[in-house]
C-alpha atoms as a PDB file:
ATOM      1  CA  UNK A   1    -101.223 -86.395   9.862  1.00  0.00           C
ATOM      2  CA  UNK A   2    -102.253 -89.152   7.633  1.00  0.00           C
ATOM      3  CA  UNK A   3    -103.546 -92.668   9.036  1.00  0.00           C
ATOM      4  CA  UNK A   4    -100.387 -95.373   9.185  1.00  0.00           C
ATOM      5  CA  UNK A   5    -103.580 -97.675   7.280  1.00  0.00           C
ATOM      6  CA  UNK A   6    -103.951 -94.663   4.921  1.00  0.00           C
ATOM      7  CA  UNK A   7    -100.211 -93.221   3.509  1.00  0.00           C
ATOM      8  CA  UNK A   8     -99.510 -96.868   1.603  1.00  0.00           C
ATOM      9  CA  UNK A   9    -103.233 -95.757  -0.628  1.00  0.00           C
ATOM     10  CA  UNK A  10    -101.101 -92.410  -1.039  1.00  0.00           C
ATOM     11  CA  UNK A  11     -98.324 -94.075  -1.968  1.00  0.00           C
ATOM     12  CA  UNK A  12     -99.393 -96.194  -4.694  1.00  0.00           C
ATOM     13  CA  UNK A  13    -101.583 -93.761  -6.165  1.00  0.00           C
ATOM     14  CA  UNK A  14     -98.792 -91.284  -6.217  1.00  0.00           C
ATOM     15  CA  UNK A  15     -96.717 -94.120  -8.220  1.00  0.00           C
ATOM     16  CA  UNK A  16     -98.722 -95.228 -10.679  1.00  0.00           C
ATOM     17  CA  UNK A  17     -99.450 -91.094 -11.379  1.00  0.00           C
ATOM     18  CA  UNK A  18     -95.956 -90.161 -11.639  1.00  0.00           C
ATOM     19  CA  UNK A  19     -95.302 -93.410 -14.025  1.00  0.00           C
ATOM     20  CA  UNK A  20     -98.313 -92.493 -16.743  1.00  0.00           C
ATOM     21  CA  UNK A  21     -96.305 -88.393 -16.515  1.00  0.00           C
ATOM     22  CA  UNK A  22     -93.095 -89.995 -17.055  1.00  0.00           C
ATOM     23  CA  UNK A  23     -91.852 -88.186 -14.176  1.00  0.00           C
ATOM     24  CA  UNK A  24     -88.615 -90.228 -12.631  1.00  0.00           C
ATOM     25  CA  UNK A  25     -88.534 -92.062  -9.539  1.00  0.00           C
ATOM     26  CA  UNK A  26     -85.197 -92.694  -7.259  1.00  0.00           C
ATOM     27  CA  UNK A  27     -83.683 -95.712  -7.412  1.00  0.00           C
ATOM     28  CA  UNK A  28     -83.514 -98.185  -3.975  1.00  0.00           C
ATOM     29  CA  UNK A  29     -80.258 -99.155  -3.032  1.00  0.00           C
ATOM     30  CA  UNK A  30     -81.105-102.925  -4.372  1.00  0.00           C
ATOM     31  CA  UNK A  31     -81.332-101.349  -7.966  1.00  0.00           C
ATOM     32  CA  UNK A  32     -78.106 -99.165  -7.664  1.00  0.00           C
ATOM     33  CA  UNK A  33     -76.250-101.956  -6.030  1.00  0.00           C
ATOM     34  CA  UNK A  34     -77.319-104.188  -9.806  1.00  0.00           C
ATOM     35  CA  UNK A  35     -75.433-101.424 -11.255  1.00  0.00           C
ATOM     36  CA  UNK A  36     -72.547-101.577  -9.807  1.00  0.00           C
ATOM     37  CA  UNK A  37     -68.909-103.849  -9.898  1.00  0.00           C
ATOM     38  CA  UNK A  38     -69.236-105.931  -7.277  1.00  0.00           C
ATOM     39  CA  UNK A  39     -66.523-105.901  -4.686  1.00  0.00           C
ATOM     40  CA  UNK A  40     -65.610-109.519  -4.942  1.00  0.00           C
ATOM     41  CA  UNK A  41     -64.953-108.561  -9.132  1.00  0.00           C
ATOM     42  CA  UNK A  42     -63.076-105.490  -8.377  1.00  0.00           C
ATOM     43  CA  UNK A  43     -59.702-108.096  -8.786  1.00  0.00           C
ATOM     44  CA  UNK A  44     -61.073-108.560 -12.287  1.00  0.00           C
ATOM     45  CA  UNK A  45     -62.235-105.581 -13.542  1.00  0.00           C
ATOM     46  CA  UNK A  46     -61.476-103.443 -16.453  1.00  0.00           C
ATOM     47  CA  UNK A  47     -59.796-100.723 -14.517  1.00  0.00           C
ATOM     48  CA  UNK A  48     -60.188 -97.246 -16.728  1.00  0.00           C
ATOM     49  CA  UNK A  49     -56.228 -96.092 -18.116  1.00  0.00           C
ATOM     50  CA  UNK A  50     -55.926 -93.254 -15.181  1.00  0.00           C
ATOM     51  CA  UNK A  51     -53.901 -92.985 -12.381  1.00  0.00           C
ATOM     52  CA  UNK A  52     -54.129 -89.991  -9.894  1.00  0.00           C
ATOM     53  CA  UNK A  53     -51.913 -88.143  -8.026  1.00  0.00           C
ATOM     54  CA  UNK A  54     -52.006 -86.343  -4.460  1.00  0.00           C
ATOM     55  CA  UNK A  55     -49.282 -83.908  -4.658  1.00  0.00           C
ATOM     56  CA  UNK A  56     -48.964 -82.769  -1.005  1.00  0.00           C
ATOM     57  CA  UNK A  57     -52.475 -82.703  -0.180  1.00  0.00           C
ATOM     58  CA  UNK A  58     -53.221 -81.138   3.412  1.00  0.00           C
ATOM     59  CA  UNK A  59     -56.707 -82.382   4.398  1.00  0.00           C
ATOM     60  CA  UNK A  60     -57.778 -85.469   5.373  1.00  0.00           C
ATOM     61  CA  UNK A  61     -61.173 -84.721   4.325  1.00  0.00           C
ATOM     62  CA  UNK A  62     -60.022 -83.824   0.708  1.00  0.00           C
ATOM     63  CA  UNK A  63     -58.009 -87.284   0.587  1.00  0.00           C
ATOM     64  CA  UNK A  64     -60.828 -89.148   1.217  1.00  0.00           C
ATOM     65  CA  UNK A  65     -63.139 -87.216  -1.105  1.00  0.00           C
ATOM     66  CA  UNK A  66     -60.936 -87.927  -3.559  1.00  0.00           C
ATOM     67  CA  UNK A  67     -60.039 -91.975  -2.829  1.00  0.00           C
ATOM     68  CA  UNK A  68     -64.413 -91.331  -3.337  1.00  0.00           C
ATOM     69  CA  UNK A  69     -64.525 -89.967  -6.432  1.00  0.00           C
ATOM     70  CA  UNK A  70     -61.531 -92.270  -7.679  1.00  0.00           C
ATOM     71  CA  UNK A  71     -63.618 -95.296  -6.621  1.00  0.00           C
ATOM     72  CA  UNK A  72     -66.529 -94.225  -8.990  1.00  0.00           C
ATOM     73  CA  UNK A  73     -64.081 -93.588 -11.480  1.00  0.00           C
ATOM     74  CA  UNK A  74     -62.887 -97.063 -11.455  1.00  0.00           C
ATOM     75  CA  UNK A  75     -59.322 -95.915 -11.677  1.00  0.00           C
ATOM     76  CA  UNK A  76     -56.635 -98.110 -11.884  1.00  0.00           C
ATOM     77  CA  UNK A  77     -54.477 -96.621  -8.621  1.00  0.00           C
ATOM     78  CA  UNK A  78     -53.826 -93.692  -6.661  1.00  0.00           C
ATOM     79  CA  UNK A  79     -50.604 -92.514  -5.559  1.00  0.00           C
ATOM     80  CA  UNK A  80     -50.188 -90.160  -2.146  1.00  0.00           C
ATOM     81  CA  UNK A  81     -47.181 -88.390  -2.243  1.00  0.00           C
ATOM     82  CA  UNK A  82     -45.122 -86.267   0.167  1.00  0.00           C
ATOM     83  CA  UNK A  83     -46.643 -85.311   3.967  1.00  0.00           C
ATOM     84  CA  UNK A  84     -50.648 -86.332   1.695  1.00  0.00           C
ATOM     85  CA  UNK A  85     -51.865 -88.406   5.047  1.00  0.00           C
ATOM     86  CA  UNK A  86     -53.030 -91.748   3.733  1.00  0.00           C
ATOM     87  CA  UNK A  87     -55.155 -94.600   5.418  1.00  0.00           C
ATOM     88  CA  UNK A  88     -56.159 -95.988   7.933  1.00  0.00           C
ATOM     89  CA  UNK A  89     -56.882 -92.117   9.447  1.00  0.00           C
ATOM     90  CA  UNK A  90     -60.424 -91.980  10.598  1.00  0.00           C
ATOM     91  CA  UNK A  91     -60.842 -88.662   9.019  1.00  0.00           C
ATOM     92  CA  UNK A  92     -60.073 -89.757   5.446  1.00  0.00           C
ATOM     93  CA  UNK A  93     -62.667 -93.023   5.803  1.00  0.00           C
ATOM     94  CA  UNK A  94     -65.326 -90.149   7.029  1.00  0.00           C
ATOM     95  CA  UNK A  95     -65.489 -89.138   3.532  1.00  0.00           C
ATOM     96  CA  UNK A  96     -64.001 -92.050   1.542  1.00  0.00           C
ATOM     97  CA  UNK A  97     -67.306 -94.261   3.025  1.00  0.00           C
ATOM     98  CA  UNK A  98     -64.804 -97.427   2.216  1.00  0.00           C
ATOM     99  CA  UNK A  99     -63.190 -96.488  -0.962  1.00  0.00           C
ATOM    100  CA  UNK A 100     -59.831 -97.066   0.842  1.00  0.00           C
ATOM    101  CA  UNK A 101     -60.398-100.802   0.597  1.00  0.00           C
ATOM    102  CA  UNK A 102     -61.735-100.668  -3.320  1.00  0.00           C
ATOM    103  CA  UNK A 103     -59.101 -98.305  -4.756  1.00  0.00           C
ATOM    104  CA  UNK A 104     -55.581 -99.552  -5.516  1.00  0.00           C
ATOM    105  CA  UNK A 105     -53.406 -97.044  -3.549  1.00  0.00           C
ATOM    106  CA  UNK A 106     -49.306 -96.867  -3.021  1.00  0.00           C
ATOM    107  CA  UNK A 107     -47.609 -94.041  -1.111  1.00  0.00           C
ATOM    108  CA  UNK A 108     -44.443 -92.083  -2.106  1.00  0.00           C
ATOM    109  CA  UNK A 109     -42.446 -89.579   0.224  1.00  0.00           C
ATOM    110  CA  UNK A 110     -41.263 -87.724  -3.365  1.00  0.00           C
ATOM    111  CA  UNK A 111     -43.787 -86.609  -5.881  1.00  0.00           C
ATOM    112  CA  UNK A 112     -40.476 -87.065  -8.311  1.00  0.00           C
ATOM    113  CA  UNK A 113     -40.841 -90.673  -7.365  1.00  0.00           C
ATOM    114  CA  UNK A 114     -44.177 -91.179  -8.336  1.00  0.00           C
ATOM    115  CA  UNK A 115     -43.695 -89.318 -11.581  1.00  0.00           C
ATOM    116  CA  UNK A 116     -40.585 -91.420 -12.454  1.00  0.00           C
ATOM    117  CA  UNK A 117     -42.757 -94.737 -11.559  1.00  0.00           C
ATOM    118  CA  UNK A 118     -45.269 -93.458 -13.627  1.00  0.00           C
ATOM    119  CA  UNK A 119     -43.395 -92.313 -17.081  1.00  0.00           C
ATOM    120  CA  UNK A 120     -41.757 -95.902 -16.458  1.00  0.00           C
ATOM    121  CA  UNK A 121     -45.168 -97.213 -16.996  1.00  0.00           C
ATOM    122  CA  UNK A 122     -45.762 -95.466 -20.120  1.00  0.00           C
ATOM    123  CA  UNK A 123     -48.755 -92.982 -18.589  1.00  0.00           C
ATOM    124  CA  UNK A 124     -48.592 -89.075 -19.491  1.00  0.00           C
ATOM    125  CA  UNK A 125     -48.424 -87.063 -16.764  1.00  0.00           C
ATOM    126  CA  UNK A 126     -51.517 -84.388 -16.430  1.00  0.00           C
ATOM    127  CA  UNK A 127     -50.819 -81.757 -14.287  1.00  0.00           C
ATOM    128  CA  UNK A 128     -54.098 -79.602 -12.733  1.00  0.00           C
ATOM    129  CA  UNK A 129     -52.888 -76.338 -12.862  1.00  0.00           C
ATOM    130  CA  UNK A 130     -53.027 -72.732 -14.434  1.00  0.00           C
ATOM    131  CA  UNK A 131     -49.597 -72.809 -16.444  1.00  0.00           C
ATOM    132  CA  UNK A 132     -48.798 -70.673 -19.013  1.00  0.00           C
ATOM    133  CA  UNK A 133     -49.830 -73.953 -21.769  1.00  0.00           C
ATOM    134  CA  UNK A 134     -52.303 -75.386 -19.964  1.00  0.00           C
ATOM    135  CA  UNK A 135     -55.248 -77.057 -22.521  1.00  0.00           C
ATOM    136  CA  UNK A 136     -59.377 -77.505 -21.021  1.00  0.00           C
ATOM    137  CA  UNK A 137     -59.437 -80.491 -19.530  1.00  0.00           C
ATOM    138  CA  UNK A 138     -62.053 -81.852 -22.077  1.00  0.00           C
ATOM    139  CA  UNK A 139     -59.844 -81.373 -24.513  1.00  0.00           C
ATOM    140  CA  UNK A 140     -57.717 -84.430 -23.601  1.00  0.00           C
ATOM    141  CA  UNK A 141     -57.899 -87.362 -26.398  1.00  0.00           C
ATOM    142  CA  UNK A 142     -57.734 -90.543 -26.434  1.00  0.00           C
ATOM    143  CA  UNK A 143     -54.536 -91.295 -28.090  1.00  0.00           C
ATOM    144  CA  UNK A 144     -53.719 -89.338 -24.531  1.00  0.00           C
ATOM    145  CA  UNK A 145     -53.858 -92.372 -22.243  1.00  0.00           C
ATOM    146  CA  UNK A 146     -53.311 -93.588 -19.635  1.00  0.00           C
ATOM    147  CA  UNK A 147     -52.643 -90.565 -17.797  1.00  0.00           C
ATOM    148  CA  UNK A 148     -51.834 -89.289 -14.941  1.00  0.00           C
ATOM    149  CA  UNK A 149     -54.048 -86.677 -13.251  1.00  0.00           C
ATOM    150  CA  UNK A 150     -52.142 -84.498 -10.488  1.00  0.00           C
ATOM    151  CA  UNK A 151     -53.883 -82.523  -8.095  1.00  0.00           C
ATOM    152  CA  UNK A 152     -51.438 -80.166  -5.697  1.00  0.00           C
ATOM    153  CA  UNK A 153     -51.505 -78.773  -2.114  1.00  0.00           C
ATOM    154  CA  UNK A 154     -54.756 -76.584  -1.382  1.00  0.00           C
ATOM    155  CA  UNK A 155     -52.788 -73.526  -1.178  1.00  0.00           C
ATOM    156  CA  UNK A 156     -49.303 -73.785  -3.278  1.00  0.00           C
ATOM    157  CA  UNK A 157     -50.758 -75.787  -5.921  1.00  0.00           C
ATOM    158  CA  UNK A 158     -48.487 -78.639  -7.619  1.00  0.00           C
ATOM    159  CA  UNK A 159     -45.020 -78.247  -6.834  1.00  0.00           C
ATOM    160  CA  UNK A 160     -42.859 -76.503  -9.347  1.00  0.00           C
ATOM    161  CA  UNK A 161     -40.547 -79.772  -9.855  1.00  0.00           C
ATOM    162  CA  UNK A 162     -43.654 -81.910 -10.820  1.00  0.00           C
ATOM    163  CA  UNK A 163     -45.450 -78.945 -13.380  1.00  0.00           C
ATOM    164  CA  UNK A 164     -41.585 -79.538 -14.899  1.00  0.00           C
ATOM    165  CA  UNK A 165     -42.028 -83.125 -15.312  1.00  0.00           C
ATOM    166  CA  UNK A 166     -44.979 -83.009 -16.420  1.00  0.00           C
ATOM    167  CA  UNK A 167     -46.078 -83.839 -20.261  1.00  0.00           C
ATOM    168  CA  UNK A 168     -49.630 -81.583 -20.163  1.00  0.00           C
ATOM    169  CA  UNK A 169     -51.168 -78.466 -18.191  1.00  0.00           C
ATOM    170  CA  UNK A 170     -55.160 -79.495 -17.802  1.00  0.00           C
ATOM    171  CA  UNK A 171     -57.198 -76.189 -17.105  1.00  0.00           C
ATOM    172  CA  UNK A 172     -60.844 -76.017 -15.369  1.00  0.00           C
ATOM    173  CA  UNK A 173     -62.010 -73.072 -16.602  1.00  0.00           C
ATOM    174  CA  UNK A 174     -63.177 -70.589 -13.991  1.00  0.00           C
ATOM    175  CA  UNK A 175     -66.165 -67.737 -14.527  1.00  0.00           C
ATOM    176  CA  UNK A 176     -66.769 -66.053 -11.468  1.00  0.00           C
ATOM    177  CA  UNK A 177     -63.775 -64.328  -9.028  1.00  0.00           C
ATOM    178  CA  UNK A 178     -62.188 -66.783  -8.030  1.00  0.00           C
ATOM    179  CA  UNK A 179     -58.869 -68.680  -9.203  1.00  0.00           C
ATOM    180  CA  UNK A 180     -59.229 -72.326  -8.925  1.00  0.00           C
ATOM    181  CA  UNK A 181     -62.021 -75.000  -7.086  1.00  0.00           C
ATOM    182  CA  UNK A 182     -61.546 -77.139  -3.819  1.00  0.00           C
ATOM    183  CA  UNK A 183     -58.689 -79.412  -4.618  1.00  0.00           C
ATOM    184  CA  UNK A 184     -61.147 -82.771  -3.971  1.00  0.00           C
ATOM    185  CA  UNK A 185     -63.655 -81.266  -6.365  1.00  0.00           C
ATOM    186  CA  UNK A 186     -61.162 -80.208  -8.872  1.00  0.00           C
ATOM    187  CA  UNK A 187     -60.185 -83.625  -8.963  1.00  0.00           C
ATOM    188  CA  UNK A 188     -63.537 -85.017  -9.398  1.00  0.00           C
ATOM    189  CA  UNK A 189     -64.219 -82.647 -12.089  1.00  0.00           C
ATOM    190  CA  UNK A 190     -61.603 -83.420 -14.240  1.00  0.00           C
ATOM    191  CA  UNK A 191     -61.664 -87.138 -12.965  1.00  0.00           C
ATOM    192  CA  UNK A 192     -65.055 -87.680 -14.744  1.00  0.00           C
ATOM    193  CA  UNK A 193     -64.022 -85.946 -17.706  1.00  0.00           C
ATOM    194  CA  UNK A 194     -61.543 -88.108 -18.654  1.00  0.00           C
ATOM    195  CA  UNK A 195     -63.709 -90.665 -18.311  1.00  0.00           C
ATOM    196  CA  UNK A 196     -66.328 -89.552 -20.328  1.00  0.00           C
ATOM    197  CA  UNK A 197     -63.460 -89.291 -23.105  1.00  0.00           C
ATOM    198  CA  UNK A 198     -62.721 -92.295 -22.396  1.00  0.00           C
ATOM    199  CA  UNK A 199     -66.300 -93.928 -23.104  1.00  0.00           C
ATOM    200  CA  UNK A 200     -66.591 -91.680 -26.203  1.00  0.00           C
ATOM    201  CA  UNK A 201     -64.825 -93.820 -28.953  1.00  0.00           C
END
């Protein structure tokens, strides 16, 4: 085991090496932080043009993976519909790490409702699921927003009454046995796709 007076020489050397290779070097949480909206601007800032949807969601675990991933999104709201547990529930901040408190969030006891509140807005309803027209979900454009992305229950999917309201099928394309992804990382999936179409133009 290395001297405590020792590892620091180690240290530095092993720096300034990986620097002159180019190799990278993980950021400290000071640097990410820089990178970041600050919470106190959250009020202010430029929200992107997508709402999502939790259509029946079971876990608590998956809601608050997805209240995550719609944080780093910078989304402009989420909207938990029918027996989808919402905060405060321990379980959902386990994975949410605070993105309760930094994502705009409304609940609705009918998906219908949330769709109707929506289309009054405007915002074209995206519905995750294998339909019979679905399109890629990187095939969205930007003349497409704001949307609405729509995830469904783990196991039934998004209910029937919602895939009829809906304006557009969105499709992750699978390659191995399986039908679809977890519903939290189906969401994030096409979550960040939509915003990399967004930050295209």
């Amino acid at each position: 085991m290395l001297s405590p007076l020792i590892l620091p020489i180690f240290r530095n050397l092993f720096t300034k090496t990986a620097k002159r290779r180019g190799f990278v070097r993980k950021l400290t949480h000071d640097e990410i932080s820089r990178q970041r909206v600050a919470r106190g601007a959250l009020e202010n800032a430029r929200r992107n043009p997508i709402f999502g949807v939790l259509d029946n969601i079971r876990s608590l675990y998956n809601v608050g993976s997805i209240f995550r991933s719609s944080d780093g999104g910078l989304i402009r709201g989420l909207y938990l519909c029918g027996f989808t547990p919402h905060p405060p529930r321990k379980e959902i901040e386990k994975t949410a790490l605070g993105a309760t408190d930094t994502v705009p969030w409304r609940y609705f006891a009918d998906p219908l409702e949330a769709v109707d509140d929506l289309h009054r807005q405007g915002v074209r309803i995206c519905v995750l699921e294998l339909t019979s027209n679905g399109v890629p979900y990187y095939r969205v454009k930007q003349s497409d927003f704001p949307v609405a992305l729509i995830v469904g229950n783990e196991i039934t999917g998004v209910s029937p009454g919602v895939v009829a309201a809906a304006d557009m099928a969105l499709e992750i394309p699978m390659y191995g046995t399986k039908q679809s992804l977890n519903a939290a990382v189906a969401y994030g999936i096409a979550l960040f796709g939509l915003v990399k179409i967004l930050n295209e133009g």
